[in-house]
PDB file of N, CA and C in Angstrom:
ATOM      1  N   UNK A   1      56.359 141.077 134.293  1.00  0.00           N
ATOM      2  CA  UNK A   1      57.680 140.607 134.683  1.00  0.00           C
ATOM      3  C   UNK A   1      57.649 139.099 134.910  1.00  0.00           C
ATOM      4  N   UNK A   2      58.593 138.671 134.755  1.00  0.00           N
ATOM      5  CA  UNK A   2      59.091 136.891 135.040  1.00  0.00           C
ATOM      6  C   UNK A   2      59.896 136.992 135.267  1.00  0.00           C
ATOM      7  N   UNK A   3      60.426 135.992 136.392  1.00  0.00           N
ATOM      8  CA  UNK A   3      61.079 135.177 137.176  1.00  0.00           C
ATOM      9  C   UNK A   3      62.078 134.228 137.136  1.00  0.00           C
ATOM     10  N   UNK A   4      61.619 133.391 136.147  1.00  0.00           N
ATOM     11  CA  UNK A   4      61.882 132.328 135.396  1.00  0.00           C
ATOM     12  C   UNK A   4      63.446 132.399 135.268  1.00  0.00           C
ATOM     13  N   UNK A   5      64.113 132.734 134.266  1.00  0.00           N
ATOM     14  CA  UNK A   5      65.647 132.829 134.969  1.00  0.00           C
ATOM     15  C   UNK A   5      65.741 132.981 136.498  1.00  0.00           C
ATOM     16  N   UNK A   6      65.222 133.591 136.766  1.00  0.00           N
ATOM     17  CA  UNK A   6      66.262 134.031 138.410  1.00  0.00           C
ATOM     18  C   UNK A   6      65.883 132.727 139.274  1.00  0.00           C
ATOM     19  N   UNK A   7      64.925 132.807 139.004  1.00  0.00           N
ATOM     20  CA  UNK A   7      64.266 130.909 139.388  1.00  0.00           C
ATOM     21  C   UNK A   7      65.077 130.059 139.386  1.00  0.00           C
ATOM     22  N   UNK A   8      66.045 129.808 137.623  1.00  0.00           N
ATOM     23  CA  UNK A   8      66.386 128.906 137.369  1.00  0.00           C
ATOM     24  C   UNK A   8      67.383 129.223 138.162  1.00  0.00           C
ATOM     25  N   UNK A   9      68.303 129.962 138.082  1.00  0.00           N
ATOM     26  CA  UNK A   9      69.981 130.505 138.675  1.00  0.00           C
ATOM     27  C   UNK A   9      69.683 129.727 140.272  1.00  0.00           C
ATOM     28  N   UNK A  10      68.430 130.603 140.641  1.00  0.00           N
ATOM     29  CA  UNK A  10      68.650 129.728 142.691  1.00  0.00           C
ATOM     30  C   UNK A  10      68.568 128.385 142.654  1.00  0.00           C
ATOM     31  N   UNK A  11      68.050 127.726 141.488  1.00  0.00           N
ATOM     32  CA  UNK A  11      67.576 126.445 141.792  1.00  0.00           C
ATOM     33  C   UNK A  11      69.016 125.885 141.116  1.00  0.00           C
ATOM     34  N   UNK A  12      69.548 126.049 140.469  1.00  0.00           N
ATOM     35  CA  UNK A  12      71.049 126.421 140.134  1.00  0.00           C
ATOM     36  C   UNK A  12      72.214 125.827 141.393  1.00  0.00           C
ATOM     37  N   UNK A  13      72.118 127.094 141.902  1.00  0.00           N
ATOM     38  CA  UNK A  13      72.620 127.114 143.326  1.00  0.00           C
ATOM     39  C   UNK A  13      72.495 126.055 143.989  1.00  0.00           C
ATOM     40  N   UNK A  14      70.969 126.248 144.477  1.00  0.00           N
ATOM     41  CA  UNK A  14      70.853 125.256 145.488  1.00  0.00           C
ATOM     42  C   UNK A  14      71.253 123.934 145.171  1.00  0.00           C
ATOM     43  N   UNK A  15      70.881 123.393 144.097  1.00  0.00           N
ATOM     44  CA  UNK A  15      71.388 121.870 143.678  1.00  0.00           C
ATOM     45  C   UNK A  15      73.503 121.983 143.741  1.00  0.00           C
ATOM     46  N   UNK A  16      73.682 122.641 143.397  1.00  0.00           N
ATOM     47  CA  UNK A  16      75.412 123.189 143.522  1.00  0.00           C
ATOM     48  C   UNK A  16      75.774 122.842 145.331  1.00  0.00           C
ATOM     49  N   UNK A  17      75.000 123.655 145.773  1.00  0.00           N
ATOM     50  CA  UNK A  17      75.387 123.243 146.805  1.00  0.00           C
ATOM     51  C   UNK A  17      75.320 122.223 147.666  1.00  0.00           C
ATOM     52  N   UNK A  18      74.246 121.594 146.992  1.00  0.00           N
ATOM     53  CA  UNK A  18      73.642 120.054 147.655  1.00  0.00           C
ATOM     54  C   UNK A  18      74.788 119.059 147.264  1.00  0.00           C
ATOM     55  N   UNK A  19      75.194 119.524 146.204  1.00  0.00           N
ATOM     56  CA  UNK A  19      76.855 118.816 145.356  1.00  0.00           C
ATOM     57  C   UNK A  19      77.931 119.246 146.564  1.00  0.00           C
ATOM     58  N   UNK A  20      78.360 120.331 147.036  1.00  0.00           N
ATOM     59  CA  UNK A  20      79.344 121.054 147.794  1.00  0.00           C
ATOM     60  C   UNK A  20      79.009 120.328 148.946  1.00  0.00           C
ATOM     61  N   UNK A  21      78.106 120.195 149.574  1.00  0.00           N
ATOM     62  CA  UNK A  21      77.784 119.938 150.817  1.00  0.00           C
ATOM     63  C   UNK A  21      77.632 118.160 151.290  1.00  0.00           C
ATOM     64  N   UNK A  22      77.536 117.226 150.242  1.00  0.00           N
ATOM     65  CA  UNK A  22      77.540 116.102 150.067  1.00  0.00           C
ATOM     66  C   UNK A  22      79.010 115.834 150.122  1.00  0.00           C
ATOM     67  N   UNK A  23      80.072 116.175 149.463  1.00  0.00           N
ATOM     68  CA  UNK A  23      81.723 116.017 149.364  1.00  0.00           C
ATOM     69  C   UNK A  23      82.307 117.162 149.939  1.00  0.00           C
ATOM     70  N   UNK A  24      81.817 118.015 150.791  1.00  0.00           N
ATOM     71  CA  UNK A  24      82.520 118.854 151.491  1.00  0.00           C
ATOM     72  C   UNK A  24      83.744 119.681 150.981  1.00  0.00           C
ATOM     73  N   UNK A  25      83.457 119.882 149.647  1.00  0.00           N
ATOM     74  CA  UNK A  25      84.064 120.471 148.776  1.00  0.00           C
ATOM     75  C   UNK A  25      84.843 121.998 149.166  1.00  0.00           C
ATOM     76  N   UNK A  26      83.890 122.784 149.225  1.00  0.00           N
ATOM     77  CA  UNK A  26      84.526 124.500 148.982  1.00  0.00           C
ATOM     78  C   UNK A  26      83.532 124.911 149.826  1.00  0.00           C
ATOM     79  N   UNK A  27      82.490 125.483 150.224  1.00  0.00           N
ATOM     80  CA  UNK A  27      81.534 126.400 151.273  1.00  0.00           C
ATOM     81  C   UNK A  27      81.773 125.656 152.442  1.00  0.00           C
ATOM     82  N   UNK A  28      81.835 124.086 152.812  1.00  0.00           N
ATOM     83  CA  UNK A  28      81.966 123.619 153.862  1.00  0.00           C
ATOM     84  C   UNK A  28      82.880 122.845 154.473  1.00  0.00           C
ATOM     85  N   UNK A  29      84.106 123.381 153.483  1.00  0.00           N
ATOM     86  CA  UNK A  29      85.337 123.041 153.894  1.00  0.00           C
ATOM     87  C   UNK A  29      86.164 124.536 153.985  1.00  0.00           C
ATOM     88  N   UNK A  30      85.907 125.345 153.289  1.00  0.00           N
ATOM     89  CA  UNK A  30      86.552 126.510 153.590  1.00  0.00           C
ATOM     90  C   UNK A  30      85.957 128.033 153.466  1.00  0.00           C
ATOM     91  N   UNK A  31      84.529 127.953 154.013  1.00  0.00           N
ATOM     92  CA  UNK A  31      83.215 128.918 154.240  1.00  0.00           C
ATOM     93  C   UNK A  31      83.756 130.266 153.746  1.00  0.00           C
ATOM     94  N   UNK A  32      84.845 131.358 154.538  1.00  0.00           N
ATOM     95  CA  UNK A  32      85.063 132.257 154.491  1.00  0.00           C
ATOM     96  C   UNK A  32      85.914 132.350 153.203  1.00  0.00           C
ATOM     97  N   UNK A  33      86.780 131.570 152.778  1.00  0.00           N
ATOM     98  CA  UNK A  33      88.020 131.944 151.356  1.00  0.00           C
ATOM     99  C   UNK A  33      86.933 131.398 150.138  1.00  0.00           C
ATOM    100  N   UNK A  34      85.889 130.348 150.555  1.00  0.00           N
ATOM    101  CA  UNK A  34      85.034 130.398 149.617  1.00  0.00           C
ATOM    102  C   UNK A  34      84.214 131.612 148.872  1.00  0.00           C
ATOM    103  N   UNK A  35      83.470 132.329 149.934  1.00  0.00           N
ATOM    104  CA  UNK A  35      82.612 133.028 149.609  1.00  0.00           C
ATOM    105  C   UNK A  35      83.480 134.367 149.146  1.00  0.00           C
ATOM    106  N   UNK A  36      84.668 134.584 149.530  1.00  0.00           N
ATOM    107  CA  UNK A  36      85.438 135.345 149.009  1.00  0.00           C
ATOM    108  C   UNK A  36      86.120 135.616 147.900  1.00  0.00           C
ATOM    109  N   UNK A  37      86.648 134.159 147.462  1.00  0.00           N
ATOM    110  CA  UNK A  37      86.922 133.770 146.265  1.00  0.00           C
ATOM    111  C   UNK A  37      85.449 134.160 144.713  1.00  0.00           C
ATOM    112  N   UNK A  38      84.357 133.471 145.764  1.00  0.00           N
ATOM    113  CA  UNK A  38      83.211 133.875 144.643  1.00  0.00           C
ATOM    114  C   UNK A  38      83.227 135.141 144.427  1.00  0.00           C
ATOM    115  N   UNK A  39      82.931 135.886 145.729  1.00  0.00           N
ATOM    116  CA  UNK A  39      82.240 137.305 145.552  1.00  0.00           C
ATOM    117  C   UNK A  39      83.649 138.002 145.066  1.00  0.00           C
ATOM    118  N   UNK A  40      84.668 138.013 144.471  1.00  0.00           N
ATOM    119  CA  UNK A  40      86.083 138.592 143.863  1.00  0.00           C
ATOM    120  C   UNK A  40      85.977 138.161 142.730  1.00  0.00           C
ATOM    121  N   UNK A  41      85.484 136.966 142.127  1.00  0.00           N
ATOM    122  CA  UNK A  41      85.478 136.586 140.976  1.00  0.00           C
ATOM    123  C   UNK A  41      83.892 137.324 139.626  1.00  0.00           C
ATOM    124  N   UNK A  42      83.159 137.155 140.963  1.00  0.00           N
ATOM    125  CA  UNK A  42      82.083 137.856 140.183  1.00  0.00           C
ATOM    126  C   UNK A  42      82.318 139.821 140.138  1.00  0.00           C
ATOM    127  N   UNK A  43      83.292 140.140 141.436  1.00  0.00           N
ATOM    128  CA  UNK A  43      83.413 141.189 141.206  1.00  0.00           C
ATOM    129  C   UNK A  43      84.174 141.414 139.793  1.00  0.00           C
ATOM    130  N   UNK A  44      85.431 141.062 139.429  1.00  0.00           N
ATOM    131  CA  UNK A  44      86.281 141.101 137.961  1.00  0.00           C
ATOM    132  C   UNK A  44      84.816 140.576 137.081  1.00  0.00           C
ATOM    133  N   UNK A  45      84.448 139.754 137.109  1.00  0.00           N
ATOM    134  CA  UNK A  45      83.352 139.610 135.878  1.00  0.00           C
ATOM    135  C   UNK A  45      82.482 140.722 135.765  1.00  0.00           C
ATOM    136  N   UNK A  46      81.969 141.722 136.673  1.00  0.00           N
ATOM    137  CA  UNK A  46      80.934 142.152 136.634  1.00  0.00           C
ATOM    138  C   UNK A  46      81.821 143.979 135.870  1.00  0.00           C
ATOM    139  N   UNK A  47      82.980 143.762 136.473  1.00  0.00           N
ATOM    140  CA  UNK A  47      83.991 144.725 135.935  1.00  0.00           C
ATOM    141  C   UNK A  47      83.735 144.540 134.112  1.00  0.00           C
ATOM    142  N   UNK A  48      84.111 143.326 133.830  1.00  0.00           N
ATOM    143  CA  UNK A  48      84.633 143.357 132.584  1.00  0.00           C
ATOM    144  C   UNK A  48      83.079 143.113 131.765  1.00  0.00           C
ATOM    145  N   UNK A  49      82.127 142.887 131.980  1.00  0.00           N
ATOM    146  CA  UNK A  49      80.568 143.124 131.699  1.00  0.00           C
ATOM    147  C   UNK A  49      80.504 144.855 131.790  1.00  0.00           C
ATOM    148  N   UNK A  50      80.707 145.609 132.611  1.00  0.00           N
ATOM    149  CA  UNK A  50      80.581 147.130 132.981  1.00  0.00           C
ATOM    150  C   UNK A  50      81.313 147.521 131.607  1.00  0.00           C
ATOM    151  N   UNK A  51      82.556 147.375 131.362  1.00  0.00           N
ATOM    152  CA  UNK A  51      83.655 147.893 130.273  1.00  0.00           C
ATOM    153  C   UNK A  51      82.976 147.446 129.241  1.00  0.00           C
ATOM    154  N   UNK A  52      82.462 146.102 128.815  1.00  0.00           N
ATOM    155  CA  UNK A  52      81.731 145.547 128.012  1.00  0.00           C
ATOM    156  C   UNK A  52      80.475 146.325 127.110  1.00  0.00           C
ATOM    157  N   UNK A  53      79.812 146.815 128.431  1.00  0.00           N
ATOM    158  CA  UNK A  53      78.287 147.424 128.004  1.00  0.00           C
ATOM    159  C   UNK A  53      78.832 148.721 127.939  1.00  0.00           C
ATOM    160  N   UNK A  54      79.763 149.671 128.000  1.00  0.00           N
ATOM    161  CA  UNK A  54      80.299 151.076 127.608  1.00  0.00           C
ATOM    162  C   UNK A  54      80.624 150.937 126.388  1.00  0.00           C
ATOM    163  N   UNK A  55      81.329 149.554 126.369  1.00  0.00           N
ATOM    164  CA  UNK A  55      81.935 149.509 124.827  1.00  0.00           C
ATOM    165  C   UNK A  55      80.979 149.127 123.952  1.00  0.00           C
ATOM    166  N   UNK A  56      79.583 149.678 124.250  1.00  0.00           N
ATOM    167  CA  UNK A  56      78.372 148.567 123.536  1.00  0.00           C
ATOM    168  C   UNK A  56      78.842 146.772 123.028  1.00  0.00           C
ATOM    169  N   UNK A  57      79.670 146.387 123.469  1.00  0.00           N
ATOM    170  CA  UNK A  57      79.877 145.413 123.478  1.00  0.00           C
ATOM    171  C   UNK A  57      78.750 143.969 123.529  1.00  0.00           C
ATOM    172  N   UNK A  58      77.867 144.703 124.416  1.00  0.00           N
ATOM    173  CA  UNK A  58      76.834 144.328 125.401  1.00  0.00           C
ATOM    174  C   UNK A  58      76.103 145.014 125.024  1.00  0.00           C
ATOM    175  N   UNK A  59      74.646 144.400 124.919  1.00  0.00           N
ATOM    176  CA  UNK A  59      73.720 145.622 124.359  1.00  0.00           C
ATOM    177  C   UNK A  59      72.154 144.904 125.728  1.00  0.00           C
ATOM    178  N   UNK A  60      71.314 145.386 126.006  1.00  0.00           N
ATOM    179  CA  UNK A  60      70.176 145.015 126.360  1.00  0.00           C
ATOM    180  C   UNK A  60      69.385 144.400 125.579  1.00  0.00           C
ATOM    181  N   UNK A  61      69.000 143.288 125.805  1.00  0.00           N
ATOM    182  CA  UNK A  61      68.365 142.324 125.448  1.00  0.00           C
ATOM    183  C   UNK A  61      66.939 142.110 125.842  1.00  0.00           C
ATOM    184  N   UNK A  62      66.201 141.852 125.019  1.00  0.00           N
ATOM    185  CA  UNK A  62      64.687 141.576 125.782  1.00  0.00           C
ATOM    186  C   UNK A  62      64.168 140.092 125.914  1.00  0.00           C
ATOM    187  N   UNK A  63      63.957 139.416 126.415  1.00  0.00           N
ATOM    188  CA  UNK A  63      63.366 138.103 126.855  1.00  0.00           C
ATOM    189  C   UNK A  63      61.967 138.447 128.145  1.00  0.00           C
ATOM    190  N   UNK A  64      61.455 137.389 127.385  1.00  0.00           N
ATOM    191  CA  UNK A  64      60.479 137.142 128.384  1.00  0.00           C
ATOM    192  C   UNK A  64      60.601 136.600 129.541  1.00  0.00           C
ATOM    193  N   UNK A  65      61.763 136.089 129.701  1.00  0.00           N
ATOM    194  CA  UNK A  65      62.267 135.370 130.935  1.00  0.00           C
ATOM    195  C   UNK A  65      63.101 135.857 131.928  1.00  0.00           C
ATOM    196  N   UNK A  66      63.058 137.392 131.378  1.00  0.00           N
ATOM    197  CA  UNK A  66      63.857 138.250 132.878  1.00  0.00           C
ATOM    198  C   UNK A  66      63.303 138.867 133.268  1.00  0.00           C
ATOM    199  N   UNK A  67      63.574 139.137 134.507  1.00  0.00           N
ATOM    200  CA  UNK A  67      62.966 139.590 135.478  1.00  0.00           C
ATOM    201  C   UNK A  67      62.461 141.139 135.159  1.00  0.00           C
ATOM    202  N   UNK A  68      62.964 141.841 134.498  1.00  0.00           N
ATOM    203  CA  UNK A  68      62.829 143.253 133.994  1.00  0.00           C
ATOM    204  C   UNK A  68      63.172 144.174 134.975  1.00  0.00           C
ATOM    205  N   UNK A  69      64.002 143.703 135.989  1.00  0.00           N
ATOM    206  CA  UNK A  69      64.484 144.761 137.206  1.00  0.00           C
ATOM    207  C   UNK A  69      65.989 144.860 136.374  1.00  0.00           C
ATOM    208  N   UNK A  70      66.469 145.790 136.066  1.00  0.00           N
ATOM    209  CA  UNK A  70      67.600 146.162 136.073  1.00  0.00           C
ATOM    210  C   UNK A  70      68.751 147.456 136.987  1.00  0.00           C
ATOM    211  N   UNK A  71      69.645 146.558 137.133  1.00  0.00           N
ATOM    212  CA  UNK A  71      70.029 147.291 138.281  1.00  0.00           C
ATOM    213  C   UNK A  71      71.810 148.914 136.995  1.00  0.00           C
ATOM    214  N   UNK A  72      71.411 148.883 135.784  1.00  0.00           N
ATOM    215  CA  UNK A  72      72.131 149.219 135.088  1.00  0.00           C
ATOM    216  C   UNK A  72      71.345 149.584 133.618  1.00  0.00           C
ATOM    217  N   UNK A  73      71.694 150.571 132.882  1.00  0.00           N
ATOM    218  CA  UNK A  73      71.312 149.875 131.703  1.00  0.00           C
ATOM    219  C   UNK A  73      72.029 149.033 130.865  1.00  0.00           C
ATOM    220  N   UNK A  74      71.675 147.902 130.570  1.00  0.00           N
ATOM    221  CA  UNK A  74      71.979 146.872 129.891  1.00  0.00           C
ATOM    222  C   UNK A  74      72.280 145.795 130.799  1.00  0.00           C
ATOM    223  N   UNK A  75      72.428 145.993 132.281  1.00  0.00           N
ATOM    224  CA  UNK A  75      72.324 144.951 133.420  1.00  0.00           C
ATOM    225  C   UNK A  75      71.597 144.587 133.982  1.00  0.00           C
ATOM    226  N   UNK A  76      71.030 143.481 133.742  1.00  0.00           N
ATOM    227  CA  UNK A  76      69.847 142.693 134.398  1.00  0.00           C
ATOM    228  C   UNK A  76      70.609 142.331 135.882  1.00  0.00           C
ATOM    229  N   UNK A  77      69.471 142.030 136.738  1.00  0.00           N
ATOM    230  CA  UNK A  77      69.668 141.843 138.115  1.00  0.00           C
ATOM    231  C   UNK A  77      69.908 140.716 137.977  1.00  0.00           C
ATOM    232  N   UNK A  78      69.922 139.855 136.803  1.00  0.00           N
ATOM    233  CA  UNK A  78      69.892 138.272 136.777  1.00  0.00           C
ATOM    234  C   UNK A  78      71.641 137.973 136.814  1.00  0.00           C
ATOM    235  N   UNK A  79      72.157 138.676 135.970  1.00  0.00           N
ATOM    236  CA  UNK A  79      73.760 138.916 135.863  1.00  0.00           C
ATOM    237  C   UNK A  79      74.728 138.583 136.794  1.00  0.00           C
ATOM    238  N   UNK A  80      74.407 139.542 138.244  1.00  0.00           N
ATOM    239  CA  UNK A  80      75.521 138.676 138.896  1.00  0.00           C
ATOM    240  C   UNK A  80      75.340 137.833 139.734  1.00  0.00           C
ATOM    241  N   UNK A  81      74.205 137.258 140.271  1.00  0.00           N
ATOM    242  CA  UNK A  81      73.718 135.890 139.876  1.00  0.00           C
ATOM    243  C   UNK A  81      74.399 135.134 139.126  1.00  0.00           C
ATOM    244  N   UNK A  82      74.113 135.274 137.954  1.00  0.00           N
ATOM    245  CA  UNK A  82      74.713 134.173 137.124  1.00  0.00           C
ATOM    246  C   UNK A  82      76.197 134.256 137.398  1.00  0.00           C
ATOM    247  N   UNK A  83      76.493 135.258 137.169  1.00  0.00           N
ATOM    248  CA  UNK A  83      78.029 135.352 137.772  1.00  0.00           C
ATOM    249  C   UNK A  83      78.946 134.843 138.916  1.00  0.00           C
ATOM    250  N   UNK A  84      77.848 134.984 140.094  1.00  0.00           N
ATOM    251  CA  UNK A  84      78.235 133.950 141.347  1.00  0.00           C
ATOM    252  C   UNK A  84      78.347 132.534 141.220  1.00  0.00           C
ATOM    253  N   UNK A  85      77.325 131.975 140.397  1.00  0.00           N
ATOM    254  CA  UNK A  85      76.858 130.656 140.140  1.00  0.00           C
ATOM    255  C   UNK A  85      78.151 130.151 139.212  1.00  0.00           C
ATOM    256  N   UNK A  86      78.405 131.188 138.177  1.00  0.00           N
ATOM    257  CA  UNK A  86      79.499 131.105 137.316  1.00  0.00           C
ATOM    258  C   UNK A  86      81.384 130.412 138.705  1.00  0.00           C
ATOM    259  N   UNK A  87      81.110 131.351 139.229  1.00  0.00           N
ATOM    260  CA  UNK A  87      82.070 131.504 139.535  1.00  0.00           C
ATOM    261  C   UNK A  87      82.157 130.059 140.806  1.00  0.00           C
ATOM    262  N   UNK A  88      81.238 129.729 141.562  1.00  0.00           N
ATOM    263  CA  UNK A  88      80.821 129.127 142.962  1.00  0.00           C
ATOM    264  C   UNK A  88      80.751 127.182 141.816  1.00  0.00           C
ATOM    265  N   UNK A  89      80.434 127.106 140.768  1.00  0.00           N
ATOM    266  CA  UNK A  89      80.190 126.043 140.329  1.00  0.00           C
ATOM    267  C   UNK A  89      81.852 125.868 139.615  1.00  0.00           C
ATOM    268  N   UNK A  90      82.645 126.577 139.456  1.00  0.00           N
ATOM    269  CA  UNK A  90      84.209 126.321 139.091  1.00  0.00           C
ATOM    270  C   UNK A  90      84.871 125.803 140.138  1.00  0.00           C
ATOM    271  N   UNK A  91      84.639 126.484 141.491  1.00  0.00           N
ATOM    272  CA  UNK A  91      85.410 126.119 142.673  1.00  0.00           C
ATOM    273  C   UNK A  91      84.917 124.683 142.838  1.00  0.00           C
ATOM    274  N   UNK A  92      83.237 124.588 142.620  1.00  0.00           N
ATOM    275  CA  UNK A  92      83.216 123.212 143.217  1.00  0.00           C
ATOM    276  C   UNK A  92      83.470 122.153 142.158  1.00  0.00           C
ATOM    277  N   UNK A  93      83.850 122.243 140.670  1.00  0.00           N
ATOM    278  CA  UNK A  93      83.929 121.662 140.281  1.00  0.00           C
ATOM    279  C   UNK A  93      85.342 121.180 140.229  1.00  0.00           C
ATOM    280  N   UNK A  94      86.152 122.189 140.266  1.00  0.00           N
ATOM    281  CA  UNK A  94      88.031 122.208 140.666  1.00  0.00           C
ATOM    282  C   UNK A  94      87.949 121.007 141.646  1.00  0.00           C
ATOM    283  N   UNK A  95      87.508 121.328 142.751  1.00  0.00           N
ATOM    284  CA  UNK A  95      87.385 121.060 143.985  1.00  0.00           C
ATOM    285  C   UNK A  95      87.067 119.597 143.955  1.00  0.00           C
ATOM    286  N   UNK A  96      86.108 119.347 143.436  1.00  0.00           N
ATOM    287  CA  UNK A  96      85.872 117.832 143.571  1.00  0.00           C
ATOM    288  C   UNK A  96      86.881 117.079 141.768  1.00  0.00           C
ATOM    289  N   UNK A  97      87.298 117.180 141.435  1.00  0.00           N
ATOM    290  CA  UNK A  97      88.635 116.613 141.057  1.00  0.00           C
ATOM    291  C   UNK A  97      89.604 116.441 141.261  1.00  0.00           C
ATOM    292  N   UNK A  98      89.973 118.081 141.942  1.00  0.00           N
ATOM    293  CA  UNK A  98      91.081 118.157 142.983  1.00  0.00           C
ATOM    294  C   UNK A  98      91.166 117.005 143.693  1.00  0.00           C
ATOM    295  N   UNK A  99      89.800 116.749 144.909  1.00  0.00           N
ATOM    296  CA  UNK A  99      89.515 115.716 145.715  1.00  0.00           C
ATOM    297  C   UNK A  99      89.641 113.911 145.306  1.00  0.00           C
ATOM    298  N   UNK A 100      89.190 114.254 143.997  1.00  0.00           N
ATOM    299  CA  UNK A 100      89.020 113.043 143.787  1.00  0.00           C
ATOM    300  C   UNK A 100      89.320 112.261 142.347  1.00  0.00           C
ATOM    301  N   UNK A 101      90.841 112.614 142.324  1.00  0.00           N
ATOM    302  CA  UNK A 101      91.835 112.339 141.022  1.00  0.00           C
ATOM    303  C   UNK A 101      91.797 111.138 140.430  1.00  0.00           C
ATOM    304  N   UNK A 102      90.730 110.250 141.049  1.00  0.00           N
ATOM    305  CA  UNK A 102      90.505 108.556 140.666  1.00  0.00           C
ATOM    306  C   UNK A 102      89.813 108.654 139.399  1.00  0.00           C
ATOM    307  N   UNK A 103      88.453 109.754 139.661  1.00  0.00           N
ATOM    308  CA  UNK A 103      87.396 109.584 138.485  1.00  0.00           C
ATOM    309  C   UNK A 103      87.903 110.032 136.953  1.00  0.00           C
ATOM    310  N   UNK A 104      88.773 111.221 137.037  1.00  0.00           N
ATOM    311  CA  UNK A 104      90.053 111.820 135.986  1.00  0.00           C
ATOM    312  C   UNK A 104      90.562 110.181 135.697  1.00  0.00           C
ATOM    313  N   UNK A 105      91.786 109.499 136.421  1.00  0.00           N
ATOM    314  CA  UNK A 105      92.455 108.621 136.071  1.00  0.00           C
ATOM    315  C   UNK A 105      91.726 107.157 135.435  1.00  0.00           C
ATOM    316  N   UNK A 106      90.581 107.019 135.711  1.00  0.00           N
ATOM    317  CA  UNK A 106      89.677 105.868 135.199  1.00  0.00           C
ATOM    318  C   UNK A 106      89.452 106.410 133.958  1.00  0.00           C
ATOM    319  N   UNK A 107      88.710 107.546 133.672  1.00  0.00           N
ATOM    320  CA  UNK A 107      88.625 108.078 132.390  1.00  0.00           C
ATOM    321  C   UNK A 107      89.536 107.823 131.273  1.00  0.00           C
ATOM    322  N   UNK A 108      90.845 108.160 131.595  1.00  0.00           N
ATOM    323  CA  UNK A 108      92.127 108.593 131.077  1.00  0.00           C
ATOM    324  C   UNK A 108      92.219 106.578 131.043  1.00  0.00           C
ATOM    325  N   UNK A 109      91.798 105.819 131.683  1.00  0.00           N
ATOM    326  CA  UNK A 109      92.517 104.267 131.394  1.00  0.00           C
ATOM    327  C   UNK A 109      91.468 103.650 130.203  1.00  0.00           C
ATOM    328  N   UNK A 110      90.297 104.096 130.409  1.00  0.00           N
ATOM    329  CA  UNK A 110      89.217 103.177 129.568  1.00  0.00           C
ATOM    330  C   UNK A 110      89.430 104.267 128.088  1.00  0.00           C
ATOM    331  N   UNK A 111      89.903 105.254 128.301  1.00  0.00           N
ATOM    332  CA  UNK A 111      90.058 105.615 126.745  1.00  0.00           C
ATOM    333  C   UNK A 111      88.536 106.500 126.945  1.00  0.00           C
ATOM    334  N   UNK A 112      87.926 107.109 127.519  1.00  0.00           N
ATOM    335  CA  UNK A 112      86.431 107.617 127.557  1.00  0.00           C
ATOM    336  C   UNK A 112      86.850 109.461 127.397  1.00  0.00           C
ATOM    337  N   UNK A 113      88.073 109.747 127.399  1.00  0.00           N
ATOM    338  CA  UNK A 113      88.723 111.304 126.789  1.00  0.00           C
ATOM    339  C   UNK A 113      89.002 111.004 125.328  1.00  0.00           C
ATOM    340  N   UNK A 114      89.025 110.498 124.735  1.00  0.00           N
ATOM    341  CA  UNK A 114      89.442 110.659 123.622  1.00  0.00           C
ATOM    342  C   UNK A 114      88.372 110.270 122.663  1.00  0.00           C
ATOM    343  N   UNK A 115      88.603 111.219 122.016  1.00  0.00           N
ATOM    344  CA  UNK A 115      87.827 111.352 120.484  1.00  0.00           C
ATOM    345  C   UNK A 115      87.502 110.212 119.732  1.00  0.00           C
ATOM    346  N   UNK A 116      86.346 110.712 118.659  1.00  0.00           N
ATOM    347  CA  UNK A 116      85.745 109.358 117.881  1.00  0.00           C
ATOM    348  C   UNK A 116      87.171 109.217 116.795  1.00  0.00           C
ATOM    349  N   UNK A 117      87.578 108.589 116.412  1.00  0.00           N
ATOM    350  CA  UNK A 117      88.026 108.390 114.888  1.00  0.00           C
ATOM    351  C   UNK A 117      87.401 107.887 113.911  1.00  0.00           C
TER     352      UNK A 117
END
């Protein structure tokens, strides 16, 4: 067994939150609708992954880089993990634009959104 994903996902996290916790973004500006918001969002994802892998949609995959605990067949324990991370790195990324509509509007003046021609 390896680690290695699930490794990467916390180390994931943790740097996410070192982001959240530096601009007081989403966990430490609003702890409880945060973690709620995540854990609801990964719940619908983990829904539509479930419907997914019935519909063979989703099939099991082998890598050397998972953990080989599965909590499903065709669901790695790595999944909703990623799914939290999925979901916890949107809020903070909303969140700090939301916050801070300057770095958007500089973009948008120097021309740095728009395409090569």
């Amino acid at each position: 067994m390896n680690w290695f994903y699930l490794a990467s996902l916390l180390a994931a996290w943790a740097g996410m939150a070192l982001i959240d916790a530096r601009y007081r973004l989403v966990l430490w500006r609003a702890p409880i609708r945060s973690v709620v918001l995540v854990l609801f969002s990964s719940g619908l994802l983990l829904l539509s992954d479930g419907w997914a892998i019935e519909k063979n949609i989703f099939v099991r995959g082998e890598s050397v880089f998972l953990s080989g605990v599965w909590l499903a067949p065709h669901l790695p324990v790595e999944e909703p993990v990623f799914l939290g991370f999925l979901g916890y790195c949107t809020l903070v990324v909303f969140s700090f634009f939301n916050r801070h509509p300057r770095v958007i509007s500089v973009a948008n003046a120097t021309g740095k959104n728009q395409g090569s021609h």
